[in-house]
N, C-alpha and C. Protein backbone atom coordinates (compact mmCIF):
# COMPACT_ATOMS: atom_id res chain seq x y z
N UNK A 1 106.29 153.03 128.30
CA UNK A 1 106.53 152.01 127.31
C UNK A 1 106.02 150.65 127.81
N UNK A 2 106.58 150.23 128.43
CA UNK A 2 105.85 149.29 130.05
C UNK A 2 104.21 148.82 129.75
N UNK A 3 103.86 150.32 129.94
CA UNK A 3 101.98 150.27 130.08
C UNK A 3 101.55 149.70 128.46
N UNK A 4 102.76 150.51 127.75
CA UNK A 4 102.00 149.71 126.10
C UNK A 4 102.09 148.69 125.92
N UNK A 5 102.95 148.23 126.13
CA UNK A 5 103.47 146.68 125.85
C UNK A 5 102.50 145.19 126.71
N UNK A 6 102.14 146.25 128.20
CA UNK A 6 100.88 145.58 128.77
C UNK A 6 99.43 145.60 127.96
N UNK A 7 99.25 146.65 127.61
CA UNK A 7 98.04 147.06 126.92
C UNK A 7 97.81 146.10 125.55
N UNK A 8 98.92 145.88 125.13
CA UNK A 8 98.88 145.96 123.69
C UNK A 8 99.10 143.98 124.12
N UNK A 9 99.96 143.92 124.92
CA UNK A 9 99.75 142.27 124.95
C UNK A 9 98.19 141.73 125.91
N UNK A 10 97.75 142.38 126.42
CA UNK A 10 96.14 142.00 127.13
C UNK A 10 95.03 141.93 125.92
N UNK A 11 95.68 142.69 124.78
CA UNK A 11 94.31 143.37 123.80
C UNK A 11 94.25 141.49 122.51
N UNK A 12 95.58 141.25 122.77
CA UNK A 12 96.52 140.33 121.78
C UNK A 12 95.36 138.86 122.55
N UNK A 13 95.70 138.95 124.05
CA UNK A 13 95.09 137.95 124.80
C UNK A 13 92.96 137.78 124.63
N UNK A 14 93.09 138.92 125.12
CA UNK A 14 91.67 139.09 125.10
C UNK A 14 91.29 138.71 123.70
N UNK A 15 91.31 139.11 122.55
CA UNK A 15 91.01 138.49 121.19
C UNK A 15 91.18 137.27 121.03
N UNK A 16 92.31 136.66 121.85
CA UNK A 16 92.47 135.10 121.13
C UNK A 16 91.69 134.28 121.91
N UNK A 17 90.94 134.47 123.30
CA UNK A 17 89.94 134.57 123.94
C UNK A 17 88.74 134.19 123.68
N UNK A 18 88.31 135.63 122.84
CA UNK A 18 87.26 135.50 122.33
C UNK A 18 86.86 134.65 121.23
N UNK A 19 88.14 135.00 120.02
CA UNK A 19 87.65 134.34 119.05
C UNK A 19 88.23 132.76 119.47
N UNK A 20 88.62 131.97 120.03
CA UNK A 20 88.74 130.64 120.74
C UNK A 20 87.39 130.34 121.04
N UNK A 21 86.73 131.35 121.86
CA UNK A 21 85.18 130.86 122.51
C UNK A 21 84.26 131.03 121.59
N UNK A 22 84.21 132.56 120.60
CA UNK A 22 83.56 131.97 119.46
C UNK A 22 83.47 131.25 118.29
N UNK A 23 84.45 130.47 118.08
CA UNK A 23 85.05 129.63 117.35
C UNK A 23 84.37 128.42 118.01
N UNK A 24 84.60 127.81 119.14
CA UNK A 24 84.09 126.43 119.95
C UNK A 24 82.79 127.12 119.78
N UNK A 25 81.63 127.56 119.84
CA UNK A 25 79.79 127.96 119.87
C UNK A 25 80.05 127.23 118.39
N UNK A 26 80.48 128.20 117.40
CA UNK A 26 80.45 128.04 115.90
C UNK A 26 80.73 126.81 115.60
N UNK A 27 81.97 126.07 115.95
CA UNK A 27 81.47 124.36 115.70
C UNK A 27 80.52 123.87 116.55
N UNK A 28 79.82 123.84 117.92
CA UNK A 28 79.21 123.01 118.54
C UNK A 28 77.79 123.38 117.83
N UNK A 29 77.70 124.31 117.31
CA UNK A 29 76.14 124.88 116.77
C UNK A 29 76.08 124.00 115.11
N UNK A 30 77.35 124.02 114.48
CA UNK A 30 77.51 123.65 113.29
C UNK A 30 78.09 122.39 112.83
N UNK A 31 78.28 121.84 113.83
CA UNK A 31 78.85 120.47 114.10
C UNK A 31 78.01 119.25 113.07
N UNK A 32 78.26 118.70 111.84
CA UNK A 32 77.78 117.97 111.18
C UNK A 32 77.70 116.74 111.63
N UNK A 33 76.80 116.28 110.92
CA UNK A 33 76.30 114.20 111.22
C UNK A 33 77.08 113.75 109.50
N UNK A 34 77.88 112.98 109.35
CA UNK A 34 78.62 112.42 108.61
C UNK A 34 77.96 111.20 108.02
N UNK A 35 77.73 110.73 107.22
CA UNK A 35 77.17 109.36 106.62
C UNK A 35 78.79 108.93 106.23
N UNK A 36 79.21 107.67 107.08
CA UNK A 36 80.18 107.13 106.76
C UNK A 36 80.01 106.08 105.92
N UNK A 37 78.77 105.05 106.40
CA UNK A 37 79.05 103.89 106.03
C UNK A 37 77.42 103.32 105.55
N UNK A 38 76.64 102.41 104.45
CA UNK A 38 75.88 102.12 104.41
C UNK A 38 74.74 102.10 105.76
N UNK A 39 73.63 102.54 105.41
CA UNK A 39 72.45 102.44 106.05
C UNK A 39 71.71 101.72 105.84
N UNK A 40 70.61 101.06 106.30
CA UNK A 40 69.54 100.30 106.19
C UNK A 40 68.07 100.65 106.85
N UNK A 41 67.35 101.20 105.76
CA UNK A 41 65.90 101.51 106.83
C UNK A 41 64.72 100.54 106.53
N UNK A 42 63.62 100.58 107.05
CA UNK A 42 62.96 99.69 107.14
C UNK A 42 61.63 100.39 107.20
N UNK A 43 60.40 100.23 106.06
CA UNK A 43 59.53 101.14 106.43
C UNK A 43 58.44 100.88 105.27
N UNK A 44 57.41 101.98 105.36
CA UNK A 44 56.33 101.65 104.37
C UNK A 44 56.36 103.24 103.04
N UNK A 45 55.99 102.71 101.92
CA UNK A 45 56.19 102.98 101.07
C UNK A 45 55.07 103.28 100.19
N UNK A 46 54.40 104.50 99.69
CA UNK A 46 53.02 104.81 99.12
C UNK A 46 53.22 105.38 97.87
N UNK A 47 52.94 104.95 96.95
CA UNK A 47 52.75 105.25 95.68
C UNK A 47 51.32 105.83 95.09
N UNK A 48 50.78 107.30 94.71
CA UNK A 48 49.72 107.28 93.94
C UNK A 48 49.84 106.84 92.62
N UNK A 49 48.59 106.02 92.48
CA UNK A 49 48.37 105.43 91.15
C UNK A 49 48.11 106.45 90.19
N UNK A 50 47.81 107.58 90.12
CA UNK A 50 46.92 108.51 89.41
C UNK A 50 45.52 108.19 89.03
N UNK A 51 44.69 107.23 89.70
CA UNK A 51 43.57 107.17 89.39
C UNK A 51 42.84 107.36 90.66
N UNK A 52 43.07 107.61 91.62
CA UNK A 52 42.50 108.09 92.65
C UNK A 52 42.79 107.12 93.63
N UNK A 53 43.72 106.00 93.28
CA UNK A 53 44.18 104.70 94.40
C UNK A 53 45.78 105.60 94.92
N UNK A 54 45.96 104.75 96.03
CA UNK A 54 47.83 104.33 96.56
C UNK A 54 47.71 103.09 96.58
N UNK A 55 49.18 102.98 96.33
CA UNK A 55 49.57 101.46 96.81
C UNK A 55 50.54 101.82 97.67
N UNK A 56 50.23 101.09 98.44
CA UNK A 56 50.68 101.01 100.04
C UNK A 56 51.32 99.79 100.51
N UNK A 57 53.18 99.68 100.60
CA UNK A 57 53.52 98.86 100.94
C UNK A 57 54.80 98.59 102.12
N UNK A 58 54.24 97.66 103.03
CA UNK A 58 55.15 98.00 104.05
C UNK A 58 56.29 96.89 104.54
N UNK A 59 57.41 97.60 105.13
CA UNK A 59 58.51 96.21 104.98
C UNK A 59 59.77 96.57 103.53
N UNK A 60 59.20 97.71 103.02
CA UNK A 60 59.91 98.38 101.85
C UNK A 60 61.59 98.30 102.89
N UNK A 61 62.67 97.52 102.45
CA UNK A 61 63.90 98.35 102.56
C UNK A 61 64.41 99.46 101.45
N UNK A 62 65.75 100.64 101.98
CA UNK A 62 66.45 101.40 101.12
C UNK A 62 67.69 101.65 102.00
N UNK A 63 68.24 101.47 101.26
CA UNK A 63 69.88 101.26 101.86
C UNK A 63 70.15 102.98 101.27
N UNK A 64 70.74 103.60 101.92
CA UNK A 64 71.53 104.55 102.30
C UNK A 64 73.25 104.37 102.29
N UNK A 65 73.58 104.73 100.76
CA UNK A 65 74.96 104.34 100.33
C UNK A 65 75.85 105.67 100.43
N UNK A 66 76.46 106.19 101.61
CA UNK A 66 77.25 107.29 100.95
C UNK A 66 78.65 107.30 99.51
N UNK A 67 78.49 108.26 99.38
CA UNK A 67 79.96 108.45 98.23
C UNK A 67 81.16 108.80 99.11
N UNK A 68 82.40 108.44 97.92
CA UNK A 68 83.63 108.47 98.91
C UNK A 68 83.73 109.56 99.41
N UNK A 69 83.73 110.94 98.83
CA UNK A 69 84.03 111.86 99.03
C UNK A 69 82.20 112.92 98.65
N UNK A 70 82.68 113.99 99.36
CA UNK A 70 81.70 115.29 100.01
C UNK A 70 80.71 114.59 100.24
N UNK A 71 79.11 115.41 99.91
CA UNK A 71 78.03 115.29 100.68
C UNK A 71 76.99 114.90 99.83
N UNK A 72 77.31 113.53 99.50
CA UNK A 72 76.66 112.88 98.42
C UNK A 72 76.53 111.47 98.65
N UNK A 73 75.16 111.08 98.02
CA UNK A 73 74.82 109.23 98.45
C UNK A 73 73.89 109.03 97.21
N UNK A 74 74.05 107.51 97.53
CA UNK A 74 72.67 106.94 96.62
C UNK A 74 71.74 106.45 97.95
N UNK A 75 70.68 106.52 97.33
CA UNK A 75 69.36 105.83 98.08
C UNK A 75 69.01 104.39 97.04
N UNK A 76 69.13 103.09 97.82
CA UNK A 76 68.46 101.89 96.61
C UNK A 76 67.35 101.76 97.55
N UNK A 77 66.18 101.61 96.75
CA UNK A 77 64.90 100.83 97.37
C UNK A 77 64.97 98.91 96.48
N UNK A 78 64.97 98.64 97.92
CA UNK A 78 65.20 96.75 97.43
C UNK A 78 64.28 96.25 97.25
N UNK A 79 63.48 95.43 96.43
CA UNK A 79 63.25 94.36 95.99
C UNK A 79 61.99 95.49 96.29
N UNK A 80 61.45 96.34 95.60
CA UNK A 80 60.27 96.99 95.43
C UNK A 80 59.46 97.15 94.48
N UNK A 81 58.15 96.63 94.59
CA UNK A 81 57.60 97.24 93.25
C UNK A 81 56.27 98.85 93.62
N UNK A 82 56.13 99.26 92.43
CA UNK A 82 55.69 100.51 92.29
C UNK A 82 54.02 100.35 92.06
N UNK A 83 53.66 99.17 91.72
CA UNK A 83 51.99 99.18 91.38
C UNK A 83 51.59 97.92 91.55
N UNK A 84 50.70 97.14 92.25
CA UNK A 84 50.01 96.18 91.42
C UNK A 84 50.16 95.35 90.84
N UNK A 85 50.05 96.09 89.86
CA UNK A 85 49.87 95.43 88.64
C UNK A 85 51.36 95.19 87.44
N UNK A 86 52.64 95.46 89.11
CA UNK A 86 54.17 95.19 87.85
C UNK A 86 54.31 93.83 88.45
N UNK A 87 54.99 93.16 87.44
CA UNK A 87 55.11 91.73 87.37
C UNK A 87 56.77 91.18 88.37
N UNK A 88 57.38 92.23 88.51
CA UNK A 88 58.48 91.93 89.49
C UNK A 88 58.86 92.48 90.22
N UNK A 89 59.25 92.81 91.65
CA UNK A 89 60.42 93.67 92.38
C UNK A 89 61.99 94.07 91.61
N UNK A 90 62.35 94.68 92.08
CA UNK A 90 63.28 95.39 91.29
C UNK A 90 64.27 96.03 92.37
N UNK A 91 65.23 96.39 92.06
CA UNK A 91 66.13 97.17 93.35
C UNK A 91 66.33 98.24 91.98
N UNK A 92 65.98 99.94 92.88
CA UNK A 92 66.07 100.60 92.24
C UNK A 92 67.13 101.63 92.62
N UNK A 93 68.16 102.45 92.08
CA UNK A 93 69.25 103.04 93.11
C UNK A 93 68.91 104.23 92.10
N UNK A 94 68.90 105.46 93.22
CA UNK A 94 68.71 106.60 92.74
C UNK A 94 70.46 107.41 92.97
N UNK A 95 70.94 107.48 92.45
CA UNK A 95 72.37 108.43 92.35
C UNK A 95 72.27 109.61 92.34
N UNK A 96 73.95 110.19 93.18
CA UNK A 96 73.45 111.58 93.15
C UNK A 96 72.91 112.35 94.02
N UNK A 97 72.38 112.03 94.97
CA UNK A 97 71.61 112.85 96.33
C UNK A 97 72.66 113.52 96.99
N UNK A 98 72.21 115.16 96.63
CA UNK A 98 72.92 115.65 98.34
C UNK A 98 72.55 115.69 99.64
N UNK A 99 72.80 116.20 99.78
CA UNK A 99 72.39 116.17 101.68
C UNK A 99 73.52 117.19 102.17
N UNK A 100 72.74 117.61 103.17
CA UNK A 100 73.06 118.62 104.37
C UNK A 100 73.15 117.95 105.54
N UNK A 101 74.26 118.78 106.64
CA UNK A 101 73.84 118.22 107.96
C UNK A 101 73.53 119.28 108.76
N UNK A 102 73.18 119.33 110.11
CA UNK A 102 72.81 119.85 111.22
C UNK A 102 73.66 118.67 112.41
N UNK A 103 73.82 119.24 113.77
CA UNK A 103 73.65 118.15 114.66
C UNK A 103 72.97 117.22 114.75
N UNK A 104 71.68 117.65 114.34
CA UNK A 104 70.43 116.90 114.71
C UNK A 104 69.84 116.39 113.55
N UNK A 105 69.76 116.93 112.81
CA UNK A 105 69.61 116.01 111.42
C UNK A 105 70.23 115.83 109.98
N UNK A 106 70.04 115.09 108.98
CA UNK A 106 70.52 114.87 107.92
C UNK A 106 69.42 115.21 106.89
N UNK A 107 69.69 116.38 106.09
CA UNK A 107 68.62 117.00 104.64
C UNK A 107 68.89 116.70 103.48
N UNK A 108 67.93 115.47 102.71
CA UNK A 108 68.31 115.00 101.49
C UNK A 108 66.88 115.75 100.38
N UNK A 109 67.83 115.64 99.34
CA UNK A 109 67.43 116.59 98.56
C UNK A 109 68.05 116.24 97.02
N UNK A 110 67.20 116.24 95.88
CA UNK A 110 68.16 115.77 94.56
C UNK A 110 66.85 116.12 93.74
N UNK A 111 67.00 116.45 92.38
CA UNK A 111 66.31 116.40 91.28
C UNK A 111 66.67 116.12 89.88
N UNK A 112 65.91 115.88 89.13
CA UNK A 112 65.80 115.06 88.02
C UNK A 112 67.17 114.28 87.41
N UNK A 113 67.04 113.19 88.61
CA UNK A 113 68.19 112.20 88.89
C UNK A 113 67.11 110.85 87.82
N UNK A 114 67.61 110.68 86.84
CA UNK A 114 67.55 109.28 86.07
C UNK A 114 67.79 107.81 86.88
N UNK A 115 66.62 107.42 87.77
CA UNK A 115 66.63 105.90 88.19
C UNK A 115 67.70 104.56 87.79
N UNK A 116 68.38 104.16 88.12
CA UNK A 116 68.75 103.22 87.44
C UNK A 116 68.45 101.63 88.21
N UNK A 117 67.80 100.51 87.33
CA UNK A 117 67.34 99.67 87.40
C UNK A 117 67.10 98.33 87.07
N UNK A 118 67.84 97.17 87.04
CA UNK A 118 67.88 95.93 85.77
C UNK A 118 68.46 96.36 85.34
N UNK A 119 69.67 97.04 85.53
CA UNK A 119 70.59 97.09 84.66
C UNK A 119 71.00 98.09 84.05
N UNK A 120 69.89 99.16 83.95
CA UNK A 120 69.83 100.30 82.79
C UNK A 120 69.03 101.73 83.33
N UNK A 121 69.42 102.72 82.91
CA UNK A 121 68.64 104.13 83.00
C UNK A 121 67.14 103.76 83.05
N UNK A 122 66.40 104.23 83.24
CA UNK A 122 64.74 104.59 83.39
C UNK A 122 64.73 106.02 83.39
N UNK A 123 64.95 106.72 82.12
CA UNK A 123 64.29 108.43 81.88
C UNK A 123 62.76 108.25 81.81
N UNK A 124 61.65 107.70 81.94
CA UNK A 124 60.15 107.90 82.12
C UNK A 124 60.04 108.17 82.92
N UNK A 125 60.91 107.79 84.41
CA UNK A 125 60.74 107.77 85.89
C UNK A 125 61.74 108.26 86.29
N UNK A 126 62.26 109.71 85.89
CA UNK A 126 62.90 110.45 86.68
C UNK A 126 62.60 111.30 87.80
N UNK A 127 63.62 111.05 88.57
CA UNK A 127 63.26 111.85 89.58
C UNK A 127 62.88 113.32 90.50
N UNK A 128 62.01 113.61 90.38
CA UNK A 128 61.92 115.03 90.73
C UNK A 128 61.64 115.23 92.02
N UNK A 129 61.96 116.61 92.56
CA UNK A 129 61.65 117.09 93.76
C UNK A 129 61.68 115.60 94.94
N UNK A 130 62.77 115.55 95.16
CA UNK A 130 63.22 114.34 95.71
C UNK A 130 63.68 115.52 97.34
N UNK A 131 63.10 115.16 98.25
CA UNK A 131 63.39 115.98 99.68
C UNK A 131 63.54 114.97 100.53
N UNK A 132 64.05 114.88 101.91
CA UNK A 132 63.77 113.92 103.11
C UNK A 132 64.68 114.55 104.22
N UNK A 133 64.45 113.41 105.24
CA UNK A 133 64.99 113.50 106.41
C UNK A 133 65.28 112.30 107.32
N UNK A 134 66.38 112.65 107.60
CA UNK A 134 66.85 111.49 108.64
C UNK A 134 67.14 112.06 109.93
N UNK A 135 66.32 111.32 110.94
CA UNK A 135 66.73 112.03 112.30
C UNK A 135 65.84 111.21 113.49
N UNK A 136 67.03 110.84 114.42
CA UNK A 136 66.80 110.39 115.36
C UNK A 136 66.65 108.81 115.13
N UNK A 137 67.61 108.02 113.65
CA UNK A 137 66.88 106.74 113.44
C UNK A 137 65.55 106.62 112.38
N UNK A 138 65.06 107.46 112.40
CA UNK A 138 63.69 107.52 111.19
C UNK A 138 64.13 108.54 110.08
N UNK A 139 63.62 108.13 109.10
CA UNK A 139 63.81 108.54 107.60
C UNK A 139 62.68 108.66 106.91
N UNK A 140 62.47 110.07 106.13
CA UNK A 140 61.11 110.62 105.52
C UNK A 140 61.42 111.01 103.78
N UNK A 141 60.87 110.20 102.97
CA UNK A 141 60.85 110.78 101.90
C UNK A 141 59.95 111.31 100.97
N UNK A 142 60.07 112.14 99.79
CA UNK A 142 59.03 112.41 98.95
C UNK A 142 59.68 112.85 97.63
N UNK A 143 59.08 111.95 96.82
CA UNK A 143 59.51 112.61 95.27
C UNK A 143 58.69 112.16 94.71
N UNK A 144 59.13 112.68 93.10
CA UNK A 144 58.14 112.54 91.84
C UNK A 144 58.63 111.47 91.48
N UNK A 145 58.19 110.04 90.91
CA UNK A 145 58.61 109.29 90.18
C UNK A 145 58.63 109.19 88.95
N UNK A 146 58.94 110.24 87.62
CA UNK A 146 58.16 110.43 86.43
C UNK A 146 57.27 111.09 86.58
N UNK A 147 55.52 110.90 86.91
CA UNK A 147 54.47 111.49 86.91
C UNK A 147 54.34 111.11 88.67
N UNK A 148 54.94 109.77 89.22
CA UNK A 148 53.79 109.10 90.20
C UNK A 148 54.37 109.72 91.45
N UNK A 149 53.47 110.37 92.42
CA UNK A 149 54.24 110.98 94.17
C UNK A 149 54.24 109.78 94.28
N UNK A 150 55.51 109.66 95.07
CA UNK A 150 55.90 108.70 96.14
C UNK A 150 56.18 109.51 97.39
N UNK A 151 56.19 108.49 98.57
CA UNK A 151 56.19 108.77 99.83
C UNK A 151 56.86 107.63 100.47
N UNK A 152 57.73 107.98 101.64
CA UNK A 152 58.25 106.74 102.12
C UNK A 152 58.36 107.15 103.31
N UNK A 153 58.22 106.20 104.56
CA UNK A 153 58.54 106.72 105.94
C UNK A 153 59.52 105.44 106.98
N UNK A 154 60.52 105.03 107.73
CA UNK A 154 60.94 104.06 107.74
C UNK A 154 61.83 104.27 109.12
N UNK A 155 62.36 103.30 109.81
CA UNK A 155 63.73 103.29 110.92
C UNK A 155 64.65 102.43 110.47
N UNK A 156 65.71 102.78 111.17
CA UNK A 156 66.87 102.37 110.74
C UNK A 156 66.69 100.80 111.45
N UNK A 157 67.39 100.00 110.58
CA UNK A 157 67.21 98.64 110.98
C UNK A 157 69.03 98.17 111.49
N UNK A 158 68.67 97.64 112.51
CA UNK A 158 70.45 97.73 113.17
C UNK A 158 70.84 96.16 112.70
């Protein structure tokens, strides 16, 4: 009776053991990066025109706003314009972005998210196939603006 009660409490030990040690791998492997608090990046910003130009502009900020709750933010691009030939900068806030984490990086990702801008919706320039990355301090984006690719590449400004 003795030997079971050994057996049977070693088997009790050994499991809580294991799953303790694989439990600590499983968070240190899965261990998320949290967006607590506003971001600020700093970077250049390419727009195709559709006529065979970019506009290329650098010094672009976008603040990185998380939401209160889960795994959701806005991205604003400040005082930006999109061509040329527009007559003002604009702060544009895209709502809505999820994101993923890793240890090592942060995966943003959103589609046909409605711009909002001056005040009001912009459905001409919705957003599609909106992807990026944040990691290590630098931030990579790419989406559809309506018709126009955009591209953005930038560091975090402290």
């Amino acid at each position: 009776m003795k030997t079971f009660k050994t057996i049977k409490f070693s088997v009790i030990i050994a499991f809580a053991v294991v799953s303790f040690f694989a439990s600590s791998c499983e968070k240190d492997d899965n261990e998320q990066i949290v967006i607590t608090q506003d971001i600020t990046f700093s970077g250049r910003m390419t727009v195709d025109q559709l006529d065979g130009t970019n506009y290329t502009v650098n010094g672009v900020q976008i603040k990185i706003e998380p939401a209160t709750s889960g795994n959701i933010l806005t991205i604003e691009m400040l005082q930006v314009s999109f061509s040329p030939k527009m007559p003002v900068k604009l702060d544009m806030k895209i709502q809505e972005v999820m994101y993923y984490s890793s240890s090592k990086k942060i995966i943003i990702s959103g589609n046909n998210i409605i711009p909002i801008a001056m005040g009001g919706e912009f459905p001409a320039y919705t957003i599609t196939n909106l992807s990026g990355e944040i990691e290590n301090g630098s931030i990579t984006l790419s989406m559809m603006c309506g018709n126009y690719p955009l591209t953005y590449s930038g560091t975090l400004q402290l």
